[in-house]
PDB file of N, CA and C in Angstrom:
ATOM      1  N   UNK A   1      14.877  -1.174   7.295  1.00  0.00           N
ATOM      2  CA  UNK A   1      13.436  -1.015   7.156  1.00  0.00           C
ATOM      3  C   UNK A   1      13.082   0.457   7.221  1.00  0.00           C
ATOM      4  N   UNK A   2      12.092   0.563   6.579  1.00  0.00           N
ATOM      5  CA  UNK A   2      11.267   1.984   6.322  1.00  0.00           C
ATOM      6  C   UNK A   2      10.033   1.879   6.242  1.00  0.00           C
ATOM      7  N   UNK A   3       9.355   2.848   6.871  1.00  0.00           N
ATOM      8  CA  UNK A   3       7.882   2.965   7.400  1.00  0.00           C
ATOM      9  C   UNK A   3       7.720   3.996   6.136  1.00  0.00           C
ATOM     10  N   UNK A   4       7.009   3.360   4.953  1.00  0.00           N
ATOM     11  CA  UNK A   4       6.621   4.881   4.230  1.00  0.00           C
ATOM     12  C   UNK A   4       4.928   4.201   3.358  1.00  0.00           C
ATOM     13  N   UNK A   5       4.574   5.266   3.087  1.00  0.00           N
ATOM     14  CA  UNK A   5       3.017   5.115   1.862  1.00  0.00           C
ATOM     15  C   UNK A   5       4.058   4.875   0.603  1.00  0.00           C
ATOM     16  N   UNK A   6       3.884   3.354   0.015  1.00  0.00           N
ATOM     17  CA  UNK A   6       4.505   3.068  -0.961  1.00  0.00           C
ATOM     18  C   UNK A   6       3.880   3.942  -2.360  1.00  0.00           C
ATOM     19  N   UNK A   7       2.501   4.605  -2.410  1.00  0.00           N
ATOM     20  CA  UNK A   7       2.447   4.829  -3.429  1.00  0.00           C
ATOM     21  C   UNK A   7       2.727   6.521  -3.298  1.00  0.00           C
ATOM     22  N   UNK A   8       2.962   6.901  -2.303  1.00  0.00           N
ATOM     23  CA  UNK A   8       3.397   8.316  -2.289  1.00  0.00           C
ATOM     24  C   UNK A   8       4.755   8.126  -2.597  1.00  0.00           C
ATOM     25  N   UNK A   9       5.386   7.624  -2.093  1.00  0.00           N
ATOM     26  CA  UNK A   9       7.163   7.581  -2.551  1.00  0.00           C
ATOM     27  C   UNK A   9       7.499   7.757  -3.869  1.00  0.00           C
ATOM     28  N   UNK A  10       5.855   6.041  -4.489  1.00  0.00           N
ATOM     29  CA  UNK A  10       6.564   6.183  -6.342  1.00  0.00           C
ATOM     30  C   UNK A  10       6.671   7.546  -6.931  1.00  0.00           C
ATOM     31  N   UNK A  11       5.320   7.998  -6.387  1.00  0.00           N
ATOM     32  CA  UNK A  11       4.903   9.495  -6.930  1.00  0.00           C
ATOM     33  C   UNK A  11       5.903  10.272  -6.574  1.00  0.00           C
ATOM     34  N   UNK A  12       6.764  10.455  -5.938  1.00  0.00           N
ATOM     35  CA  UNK A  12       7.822  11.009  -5.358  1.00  0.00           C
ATOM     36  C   UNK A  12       8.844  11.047  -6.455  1.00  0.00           C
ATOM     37  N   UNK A  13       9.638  10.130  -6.445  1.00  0.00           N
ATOM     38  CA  UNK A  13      10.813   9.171  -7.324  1.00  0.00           C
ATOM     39  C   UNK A  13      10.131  10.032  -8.758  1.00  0.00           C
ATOM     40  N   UNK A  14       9.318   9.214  -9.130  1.00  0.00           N
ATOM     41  CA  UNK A  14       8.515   9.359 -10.345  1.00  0.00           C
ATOM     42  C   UNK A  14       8.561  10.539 -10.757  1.00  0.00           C
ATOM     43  N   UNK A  15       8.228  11.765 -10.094  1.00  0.00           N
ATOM     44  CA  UNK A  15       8.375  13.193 -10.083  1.00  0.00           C
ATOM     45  C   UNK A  15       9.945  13.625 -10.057  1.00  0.00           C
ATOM     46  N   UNK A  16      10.728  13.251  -9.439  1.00  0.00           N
ATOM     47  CA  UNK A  16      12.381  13.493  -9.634  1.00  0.00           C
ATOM     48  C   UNK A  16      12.999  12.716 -10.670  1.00  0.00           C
ATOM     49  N   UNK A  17      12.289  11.420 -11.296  1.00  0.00           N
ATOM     50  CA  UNK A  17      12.574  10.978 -12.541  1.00  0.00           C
ATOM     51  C   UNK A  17      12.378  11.676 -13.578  1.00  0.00           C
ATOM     52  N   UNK A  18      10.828  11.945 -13.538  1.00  0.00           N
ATOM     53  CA  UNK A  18      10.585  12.741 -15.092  1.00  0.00           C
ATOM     54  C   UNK A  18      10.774  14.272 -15.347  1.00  0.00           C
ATOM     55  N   UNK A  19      11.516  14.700 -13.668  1.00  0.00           N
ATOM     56  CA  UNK A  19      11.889  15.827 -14.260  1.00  0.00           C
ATOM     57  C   UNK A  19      13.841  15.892 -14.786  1.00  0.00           C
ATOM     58  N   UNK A  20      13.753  14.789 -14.167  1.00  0.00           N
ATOM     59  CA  UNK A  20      15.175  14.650 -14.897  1.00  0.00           C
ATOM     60  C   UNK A  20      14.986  14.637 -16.540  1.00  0.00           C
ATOM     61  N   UNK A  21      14.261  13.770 -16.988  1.00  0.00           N
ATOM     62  CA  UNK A  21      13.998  13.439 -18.124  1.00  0.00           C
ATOM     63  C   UNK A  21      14.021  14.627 -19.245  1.00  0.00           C
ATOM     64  N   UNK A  22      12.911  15.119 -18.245  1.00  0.00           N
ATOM     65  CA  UNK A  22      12.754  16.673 -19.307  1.00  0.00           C
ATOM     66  C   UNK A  22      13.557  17.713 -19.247  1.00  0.00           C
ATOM     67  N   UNK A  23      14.795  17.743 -18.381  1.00  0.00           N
ATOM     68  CA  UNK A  23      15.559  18.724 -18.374  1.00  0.00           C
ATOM     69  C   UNK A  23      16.837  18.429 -18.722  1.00  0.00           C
ATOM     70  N   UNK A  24      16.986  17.171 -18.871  1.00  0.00           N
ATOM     71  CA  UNK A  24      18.693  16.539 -19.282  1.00  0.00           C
ATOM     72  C   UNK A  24      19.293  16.901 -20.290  1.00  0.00           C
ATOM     73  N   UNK A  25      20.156  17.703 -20.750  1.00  0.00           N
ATOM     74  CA  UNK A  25      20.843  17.539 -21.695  1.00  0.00           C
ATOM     75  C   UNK A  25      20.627  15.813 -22.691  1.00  0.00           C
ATOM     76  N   UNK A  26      20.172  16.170 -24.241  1.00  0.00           N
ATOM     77  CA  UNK A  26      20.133  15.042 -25.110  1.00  0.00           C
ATOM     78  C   UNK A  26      21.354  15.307 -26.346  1.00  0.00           C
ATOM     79  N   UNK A  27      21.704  13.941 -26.104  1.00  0.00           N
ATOM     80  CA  UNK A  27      21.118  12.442 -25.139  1.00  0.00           C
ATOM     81  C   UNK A  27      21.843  12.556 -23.677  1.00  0.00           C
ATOM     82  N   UNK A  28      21.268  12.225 -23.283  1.00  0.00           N
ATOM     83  CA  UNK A  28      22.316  12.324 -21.643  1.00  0.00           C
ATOM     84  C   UNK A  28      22.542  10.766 -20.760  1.00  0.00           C
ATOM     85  N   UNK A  29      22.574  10.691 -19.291  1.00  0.00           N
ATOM     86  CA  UNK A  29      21.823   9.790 -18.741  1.00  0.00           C
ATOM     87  C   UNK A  29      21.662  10.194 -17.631  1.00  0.00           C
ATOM     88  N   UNK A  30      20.095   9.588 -17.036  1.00  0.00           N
ATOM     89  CA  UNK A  30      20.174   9.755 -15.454  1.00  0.00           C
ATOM     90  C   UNK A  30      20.730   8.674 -14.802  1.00  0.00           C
ATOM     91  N   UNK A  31      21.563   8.904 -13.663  1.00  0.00           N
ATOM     92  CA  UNK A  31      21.811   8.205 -12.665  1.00  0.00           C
ATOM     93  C   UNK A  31      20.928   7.967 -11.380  1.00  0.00           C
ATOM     94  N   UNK A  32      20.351   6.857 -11.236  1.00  0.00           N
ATOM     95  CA  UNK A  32      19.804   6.416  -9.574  1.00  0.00           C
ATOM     96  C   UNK A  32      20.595   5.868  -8.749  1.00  0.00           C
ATOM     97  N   UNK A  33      20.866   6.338  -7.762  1.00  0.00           N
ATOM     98  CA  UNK A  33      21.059   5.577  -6.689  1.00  0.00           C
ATOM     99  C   UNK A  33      20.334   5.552  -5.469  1.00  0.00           C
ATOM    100  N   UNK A  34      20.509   4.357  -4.345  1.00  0.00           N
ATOM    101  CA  UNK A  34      20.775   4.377  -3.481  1.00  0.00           C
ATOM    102  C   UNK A  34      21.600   3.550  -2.318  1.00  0.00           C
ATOM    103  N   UNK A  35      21.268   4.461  -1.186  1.00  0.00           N
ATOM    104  CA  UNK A  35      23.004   4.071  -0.044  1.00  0.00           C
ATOM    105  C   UNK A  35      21.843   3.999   1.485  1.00  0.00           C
ATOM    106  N   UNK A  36      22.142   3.193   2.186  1.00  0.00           N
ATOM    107  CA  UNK A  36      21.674   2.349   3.230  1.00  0.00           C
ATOM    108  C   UNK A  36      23.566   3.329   4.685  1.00  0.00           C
ATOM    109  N   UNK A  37      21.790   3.900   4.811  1.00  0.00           N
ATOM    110  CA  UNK A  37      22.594   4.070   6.467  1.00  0.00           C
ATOM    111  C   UNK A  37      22.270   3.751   7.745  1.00  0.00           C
ATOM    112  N   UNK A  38      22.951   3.971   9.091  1.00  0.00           N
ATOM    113  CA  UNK A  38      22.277   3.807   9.907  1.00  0.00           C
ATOM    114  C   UNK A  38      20.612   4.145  10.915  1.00  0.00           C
ATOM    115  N   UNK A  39      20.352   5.227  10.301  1.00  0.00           N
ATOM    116  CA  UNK A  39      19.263   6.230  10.300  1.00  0.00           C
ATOM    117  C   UNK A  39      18.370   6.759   9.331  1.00  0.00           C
ATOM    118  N   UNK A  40      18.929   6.212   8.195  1.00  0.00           N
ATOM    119  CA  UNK A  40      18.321   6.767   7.036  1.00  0.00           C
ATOM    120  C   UNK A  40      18.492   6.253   5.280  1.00  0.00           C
ATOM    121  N   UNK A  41      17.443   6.784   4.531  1.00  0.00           N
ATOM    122  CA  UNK A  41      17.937   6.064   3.331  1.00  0.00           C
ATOM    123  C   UNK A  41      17.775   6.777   2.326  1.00  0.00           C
ATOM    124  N   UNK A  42      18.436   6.725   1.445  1.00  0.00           N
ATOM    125  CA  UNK A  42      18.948   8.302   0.610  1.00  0.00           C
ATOM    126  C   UNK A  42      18.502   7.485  -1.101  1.00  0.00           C
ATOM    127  N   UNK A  43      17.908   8.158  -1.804  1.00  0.00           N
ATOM    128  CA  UNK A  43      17.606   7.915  -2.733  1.00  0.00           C
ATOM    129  C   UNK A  43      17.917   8.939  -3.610  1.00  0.00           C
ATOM    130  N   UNK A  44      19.276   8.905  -4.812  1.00  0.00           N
ATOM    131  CA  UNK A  44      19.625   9.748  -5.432  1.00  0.00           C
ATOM    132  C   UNK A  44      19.374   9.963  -7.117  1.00  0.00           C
ATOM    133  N   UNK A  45      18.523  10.913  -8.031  1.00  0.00           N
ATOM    134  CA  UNK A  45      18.642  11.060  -9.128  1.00  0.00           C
ATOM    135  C   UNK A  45      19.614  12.218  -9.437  1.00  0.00           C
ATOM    136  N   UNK A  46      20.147  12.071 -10.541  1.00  0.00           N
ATOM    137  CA  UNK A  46      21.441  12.597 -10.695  1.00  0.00           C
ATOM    138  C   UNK A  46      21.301  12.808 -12.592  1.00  0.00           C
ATOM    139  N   UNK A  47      21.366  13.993 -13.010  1.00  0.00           N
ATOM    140  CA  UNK A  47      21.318  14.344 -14.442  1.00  0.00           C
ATOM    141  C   UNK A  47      22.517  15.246 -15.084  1.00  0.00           C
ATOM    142  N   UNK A  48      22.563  15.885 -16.030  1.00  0.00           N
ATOM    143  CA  UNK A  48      23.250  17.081 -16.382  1.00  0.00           C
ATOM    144  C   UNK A  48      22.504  17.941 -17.100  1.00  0.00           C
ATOM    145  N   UNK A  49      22.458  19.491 -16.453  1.00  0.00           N
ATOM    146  CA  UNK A  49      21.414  19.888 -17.861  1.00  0.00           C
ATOM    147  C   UNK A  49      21.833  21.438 -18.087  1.00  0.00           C
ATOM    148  N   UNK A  50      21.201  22.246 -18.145  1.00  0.00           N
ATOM    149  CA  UNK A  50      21.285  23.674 -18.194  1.00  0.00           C
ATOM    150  C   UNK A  50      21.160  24.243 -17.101  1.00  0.00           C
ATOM    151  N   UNK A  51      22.638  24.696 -16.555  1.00  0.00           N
ATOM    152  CA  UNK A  51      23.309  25.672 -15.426  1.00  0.00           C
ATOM    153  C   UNK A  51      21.507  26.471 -14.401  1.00  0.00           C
ATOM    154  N   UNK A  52      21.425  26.168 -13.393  1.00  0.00           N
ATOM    155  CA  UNK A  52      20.869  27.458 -12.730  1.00  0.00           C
ATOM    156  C   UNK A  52      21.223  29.015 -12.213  1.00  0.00           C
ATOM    157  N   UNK A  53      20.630  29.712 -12.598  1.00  0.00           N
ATOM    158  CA  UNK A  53      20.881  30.907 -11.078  1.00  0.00           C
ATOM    159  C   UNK A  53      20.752  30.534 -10.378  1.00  0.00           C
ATOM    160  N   UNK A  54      21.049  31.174  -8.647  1.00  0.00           N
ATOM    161  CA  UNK A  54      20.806  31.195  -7.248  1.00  0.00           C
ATOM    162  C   UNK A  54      19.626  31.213  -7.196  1.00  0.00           C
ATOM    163  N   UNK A  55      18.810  32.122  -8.094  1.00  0.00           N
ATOM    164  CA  UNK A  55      17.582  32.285  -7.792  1.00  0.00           C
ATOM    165  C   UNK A  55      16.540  31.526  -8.257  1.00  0.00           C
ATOM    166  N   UNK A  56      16.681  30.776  -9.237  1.00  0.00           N
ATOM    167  CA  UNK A  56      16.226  29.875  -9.723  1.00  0.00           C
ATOM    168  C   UNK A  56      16.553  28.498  -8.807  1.00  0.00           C
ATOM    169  N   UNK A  57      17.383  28.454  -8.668  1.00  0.00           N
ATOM    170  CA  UNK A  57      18.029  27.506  -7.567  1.00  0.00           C
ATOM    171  C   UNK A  57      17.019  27.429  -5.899  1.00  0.00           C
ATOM    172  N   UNK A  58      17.017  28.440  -6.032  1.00  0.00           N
ATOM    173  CA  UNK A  58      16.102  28.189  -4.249  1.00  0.00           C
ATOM    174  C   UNK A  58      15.271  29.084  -4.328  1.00  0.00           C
ATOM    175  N   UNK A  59      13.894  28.802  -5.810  1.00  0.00           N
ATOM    176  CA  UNK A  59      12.973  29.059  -5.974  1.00  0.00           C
ATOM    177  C   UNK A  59      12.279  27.248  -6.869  1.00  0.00           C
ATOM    178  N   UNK A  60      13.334  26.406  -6.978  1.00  0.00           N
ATOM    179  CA  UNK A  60      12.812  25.166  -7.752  1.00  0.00           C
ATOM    180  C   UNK A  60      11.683  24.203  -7.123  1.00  0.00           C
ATOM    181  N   UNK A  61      11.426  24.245  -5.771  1.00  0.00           N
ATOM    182  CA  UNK A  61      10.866  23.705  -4.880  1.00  0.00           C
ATOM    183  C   UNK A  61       9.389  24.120  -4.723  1.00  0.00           C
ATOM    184  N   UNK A  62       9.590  25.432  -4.874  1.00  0.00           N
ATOM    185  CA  UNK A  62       7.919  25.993  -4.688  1.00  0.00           C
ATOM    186  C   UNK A  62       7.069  25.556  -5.984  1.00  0.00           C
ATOM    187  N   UNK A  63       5.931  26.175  -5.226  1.00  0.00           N
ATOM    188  CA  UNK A  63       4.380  25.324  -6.241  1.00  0.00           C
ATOM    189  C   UNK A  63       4.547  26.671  -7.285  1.00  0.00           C
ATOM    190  N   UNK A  64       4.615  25.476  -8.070  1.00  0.00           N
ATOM    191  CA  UNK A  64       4.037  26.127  -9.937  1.00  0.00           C
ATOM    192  C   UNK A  64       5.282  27.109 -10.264  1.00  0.00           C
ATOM    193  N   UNK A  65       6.612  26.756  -9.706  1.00  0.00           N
ATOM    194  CA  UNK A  65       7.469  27.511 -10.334  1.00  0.00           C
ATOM    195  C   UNK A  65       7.999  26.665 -11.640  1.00  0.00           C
ATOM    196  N   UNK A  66       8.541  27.549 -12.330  1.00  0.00           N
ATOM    197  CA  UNK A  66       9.428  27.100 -13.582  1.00  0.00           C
ATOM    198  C   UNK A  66       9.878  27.817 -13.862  1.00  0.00           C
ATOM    199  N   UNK A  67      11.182  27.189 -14.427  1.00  0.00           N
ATOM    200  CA  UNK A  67      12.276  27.915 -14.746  1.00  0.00           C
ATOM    201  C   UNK A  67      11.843  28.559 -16.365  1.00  0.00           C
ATOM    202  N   UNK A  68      12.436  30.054 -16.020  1.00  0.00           N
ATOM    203  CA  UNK A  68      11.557  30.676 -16.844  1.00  0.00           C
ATOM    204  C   UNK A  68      12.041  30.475 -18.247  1.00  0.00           C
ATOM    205  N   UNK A  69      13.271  29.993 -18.561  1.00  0.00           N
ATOM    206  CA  UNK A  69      14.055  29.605 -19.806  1.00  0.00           C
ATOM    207  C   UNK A  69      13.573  28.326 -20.928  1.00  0.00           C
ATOM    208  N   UNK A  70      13.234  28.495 -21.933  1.00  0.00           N
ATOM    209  CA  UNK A  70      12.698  27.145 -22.346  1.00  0.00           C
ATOM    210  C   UNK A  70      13.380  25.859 -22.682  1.00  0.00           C
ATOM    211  N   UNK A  71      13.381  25.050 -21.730  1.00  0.00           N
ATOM    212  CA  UNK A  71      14.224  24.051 -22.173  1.00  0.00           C
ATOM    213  C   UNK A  71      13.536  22.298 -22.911  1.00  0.00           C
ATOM    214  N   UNK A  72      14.447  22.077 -23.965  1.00  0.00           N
ATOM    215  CA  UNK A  72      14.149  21.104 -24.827  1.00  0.00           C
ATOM    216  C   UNK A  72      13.719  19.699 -24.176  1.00  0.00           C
ATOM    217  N   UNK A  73      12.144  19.710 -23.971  1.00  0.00           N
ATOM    218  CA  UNK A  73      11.620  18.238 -23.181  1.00  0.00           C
ATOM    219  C   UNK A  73      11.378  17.146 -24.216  1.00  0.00           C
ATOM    220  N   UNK A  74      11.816  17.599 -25.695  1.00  0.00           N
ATOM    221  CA  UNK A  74      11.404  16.272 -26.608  1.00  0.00           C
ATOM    222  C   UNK A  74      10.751  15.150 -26.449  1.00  0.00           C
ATOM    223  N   UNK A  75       9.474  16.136 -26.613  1.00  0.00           N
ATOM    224  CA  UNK A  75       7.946  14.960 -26.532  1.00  0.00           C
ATOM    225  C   UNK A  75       7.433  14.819 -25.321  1.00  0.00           C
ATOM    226  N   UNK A  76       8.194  15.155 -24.484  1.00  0.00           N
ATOM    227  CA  UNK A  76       7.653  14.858 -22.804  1.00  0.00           C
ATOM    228  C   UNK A  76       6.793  15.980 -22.533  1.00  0.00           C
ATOM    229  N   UNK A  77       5.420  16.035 -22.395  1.00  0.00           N
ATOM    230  CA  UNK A  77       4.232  17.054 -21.475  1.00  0.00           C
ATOM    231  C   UNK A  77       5.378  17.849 -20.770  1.00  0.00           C
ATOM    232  N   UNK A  78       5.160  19.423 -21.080  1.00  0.00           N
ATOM    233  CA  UNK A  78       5.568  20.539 -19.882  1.00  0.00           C
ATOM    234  C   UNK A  78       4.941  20.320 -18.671  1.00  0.00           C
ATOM    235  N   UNK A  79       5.125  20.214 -17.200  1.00  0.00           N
ATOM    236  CA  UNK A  79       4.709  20.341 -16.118  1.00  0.00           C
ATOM    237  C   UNK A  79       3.939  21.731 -16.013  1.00  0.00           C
ATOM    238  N   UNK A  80       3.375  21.522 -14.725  1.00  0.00           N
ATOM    239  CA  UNK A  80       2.338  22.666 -14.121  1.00  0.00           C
ATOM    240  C   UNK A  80       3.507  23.366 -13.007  1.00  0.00           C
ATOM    241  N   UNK A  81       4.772  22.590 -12.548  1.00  0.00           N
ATOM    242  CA  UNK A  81       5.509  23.283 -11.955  1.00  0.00           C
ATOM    243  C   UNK A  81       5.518  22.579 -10.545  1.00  0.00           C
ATOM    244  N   UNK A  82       4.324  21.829 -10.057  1.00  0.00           N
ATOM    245  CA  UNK A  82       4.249  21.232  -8.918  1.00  0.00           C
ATOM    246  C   UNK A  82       5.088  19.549  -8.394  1.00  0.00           C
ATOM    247  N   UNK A  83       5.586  19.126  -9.841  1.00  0.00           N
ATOM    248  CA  UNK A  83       6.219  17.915  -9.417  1.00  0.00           C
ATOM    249  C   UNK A  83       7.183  18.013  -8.128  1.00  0.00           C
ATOM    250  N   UNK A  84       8.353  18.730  -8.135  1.00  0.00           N
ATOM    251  CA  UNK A  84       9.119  19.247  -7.131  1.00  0.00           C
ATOM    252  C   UNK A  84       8.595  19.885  -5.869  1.00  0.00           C
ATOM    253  N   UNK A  85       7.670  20.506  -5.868  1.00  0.00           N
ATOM    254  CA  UNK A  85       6.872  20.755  -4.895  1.00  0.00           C
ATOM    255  C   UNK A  85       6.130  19.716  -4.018  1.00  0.00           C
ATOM    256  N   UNK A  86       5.623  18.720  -4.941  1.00  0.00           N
ATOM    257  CA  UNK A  86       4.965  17.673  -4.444  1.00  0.00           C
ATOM    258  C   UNK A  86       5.969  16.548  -3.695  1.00  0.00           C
ATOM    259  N   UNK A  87       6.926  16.235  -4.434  1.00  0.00           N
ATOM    260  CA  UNK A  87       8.186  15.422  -3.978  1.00  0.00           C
ATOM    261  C   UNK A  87       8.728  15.426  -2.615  1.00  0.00           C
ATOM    262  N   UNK A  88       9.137  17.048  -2.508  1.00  0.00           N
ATOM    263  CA  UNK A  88       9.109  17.604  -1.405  1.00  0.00           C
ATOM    264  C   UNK A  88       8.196  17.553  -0.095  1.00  0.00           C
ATOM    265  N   UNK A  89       6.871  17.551  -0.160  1.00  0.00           N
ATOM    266  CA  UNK A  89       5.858  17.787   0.507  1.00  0.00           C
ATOM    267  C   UNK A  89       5.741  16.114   1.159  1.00  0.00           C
ATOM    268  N   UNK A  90       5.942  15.101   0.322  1.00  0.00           N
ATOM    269  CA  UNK A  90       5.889  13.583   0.482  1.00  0.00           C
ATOM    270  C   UNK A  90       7.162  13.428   1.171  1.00  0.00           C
ATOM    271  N   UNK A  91       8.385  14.313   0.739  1.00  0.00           N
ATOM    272  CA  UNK A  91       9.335  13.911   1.786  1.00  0.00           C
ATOM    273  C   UNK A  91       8.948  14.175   2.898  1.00  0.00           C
ATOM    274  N   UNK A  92       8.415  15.479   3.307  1.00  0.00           N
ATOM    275  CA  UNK A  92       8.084  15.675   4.458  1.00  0.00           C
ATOM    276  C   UNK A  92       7.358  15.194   5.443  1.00  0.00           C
ATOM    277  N   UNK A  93       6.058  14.819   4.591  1.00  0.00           N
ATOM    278  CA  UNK A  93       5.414  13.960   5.166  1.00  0.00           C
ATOM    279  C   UNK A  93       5.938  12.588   5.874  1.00  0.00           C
ATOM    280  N   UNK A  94       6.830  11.872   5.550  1.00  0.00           N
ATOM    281  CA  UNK A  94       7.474  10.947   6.079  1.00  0.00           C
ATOM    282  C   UNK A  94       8.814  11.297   6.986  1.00  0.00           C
ATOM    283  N   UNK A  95       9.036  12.673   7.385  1.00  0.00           N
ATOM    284  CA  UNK A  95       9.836  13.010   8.436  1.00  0.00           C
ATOM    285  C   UNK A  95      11.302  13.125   7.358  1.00  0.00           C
ATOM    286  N   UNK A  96      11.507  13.102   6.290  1.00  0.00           N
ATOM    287  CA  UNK A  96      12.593  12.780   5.327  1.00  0.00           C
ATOM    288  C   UNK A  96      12.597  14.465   4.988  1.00  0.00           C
ATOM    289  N   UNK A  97      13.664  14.568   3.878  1.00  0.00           N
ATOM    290  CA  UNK A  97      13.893  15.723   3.441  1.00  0.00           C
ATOM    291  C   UNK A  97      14.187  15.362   2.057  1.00  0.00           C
ATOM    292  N   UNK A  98      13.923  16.405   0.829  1.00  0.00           N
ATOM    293  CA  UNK A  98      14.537  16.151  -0.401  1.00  0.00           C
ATOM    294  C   UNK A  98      15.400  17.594  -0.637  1.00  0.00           C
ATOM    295  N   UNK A  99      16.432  17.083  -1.251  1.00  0.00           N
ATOM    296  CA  UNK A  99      17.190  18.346  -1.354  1.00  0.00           C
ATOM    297  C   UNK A  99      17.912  18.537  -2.762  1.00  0.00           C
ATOM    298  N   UNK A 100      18.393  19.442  -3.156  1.00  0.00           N
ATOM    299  CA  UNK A 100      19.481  19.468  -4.413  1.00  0.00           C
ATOM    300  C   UNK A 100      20.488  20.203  -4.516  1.00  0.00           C
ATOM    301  N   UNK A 101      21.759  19.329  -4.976  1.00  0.00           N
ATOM    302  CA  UNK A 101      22.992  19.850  -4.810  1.00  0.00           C
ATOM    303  C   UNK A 101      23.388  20.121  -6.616  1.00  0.00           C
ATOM    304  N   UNK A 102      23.590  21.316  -6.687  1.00  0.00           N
ATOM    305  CA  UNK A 102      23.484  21.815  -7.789  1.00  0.00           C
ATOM    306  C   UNK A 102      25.270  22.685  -8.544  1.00  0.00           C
ATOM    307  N   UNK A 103      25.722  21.669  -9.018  1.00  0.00           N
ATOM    308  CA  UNK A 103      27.384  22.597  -9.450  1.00  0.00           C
ATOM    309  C   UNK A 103      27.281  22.308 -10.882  1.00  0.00           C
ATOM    310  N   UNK A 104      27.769  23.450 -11.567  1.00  0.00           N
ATOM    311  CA  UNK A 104      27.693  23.761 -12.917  1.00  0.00           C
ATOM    312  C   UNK A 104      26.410  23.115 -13.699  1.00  0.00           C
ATOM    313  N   UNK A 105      26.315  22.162 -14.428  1.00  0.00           N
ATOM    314  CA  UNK A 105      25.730  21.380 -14.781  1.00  0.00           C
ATOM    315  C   UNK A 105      25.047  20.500 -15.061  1.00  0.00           C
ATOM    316  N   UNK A 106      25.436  20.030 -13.251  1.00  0.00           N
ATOM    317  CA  UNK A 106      25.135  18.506 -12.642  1.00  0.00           C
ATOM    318  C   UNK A 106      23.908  18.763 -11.392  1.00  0.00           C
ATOM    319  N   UNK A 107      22.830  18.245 -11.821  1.00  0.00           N
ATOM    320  CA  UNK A 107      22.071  17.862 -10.464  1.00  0.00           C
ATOM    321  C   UNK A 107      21.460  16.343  -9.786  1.00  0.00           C
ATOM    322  N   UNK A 108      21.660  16.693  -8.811  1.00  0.00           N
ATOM    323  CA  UNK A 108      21.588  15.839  -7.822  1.00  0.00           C
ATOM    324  C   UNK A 108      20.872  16.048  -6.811  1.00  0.00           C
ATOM    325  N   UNK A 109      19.735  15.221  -6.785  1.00  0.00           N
ATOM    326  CA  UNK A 109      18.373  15.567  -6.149  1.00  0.00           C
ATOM    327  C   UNK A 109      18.578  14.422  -4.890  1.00  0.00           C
ATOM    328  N   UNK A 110      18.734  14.433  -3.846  1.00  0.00           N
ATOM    329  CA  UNK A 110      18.422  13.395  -2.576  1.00  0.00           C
ATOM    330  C   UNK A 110      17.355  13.553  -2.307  1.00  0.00           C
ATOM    331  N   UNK A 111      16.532  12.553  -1.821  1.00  0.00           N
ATOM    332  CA  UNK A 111      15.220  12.459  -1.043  1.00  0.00           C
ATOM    333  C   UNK A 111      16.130  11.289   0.122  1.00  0.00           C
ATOM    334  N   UNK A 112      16.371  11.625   0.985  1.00  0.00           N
ATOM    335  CA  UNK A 112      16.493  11.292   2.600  1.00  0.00           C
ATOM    336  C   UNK A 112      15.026  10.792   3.184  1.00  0.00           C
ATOM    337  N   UNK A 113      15.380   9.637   3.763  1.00  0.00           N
ATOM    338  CA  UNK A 113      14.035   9.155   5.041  1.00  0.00           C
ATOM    339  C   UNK A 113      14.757   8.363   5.853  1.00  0.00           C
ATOM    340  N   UNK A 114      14.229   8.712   7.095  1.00  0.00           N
ATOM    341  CA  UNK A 114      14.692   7.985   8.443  1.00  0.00           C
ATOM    342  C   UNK A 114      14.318   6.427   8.140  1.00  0.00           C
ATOM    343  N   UNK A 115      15.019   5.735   8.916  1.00  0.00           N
ATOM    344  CA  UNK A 115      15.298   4.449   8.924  1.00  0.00           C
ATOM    345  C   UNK A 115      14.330   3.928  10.517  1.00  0.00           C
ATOM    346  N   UNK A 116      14.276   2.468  10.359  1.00  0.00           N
ATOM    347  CA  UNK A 116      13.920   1.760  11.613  1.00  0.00           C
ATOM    348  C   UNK A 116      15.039   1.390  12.154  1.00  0.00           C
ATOM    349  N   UNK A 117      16.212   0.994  11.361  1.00  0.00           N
ATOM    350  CA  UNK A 117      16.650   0.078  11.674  1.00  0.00           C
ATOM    351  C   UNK A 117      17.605   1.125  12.691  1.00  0.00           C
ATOM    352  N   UNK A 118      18.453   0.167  13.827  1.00  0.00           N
ATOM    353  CA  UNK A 118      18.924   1.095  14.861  1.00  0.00           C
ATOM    354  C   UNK A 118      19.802   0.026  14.936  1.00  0.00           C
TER     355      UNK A 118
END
């Protein structure tokens, strides 16, 4: 069990979905998962797209950033930059964390939230 605002989460997810969408290598696929722990529950989107810098890398989180490179969203609305920001902010709000593990190609976005169950 998990104590969360169901419609902040979608908005959450939803925001780490469609930015997968728009940044994936085409055709690609995203991967979802999730994994059930004792404390917590991990919700993973997982894409492949165009390599980051460092700096781009742990600047992706803040409000209204974008990566300054133009990458091919075919048909999908450009963002204002805040989806990731917002994602983040909803993790927080629920005591959770969202994070991204980023090697060559591949990202992998966790959003973490504490669990009831004990």
């Amino acid at each position: 069990m998990v104590s969360l605002d169901s419609d902040k989460i979608a908005r959450a997810i939803d925001n780490l979905l469609m930015n997968a969408l728009k940044y994936s290598f085409k055709p690609g696929t995203i991967h979802v998962r999730m994994s059930v722990q004792p404390n917590h529950v991990t919700i993973e989107v997982e894409n492949k797209g165009m390599p980051l810098t460092i700096e781009q890398k742990n600047r992706l989180f803040d409000r209204f950033y974008k990566v300054d490179y133009s990458r091919n969203s075919e048909g999908i609305q450009s963002g204002s930059g805040l989806g990731l920001s917002i994602a983040r902010n909803i993790a927080e709000l629920h005591q959770g964390i969202l994070t991204l593990e980023h090697t060559r190609n591949v990202f992998i976005f966790q959003l973490s939230l504490p669990s009831n169950i004990q």
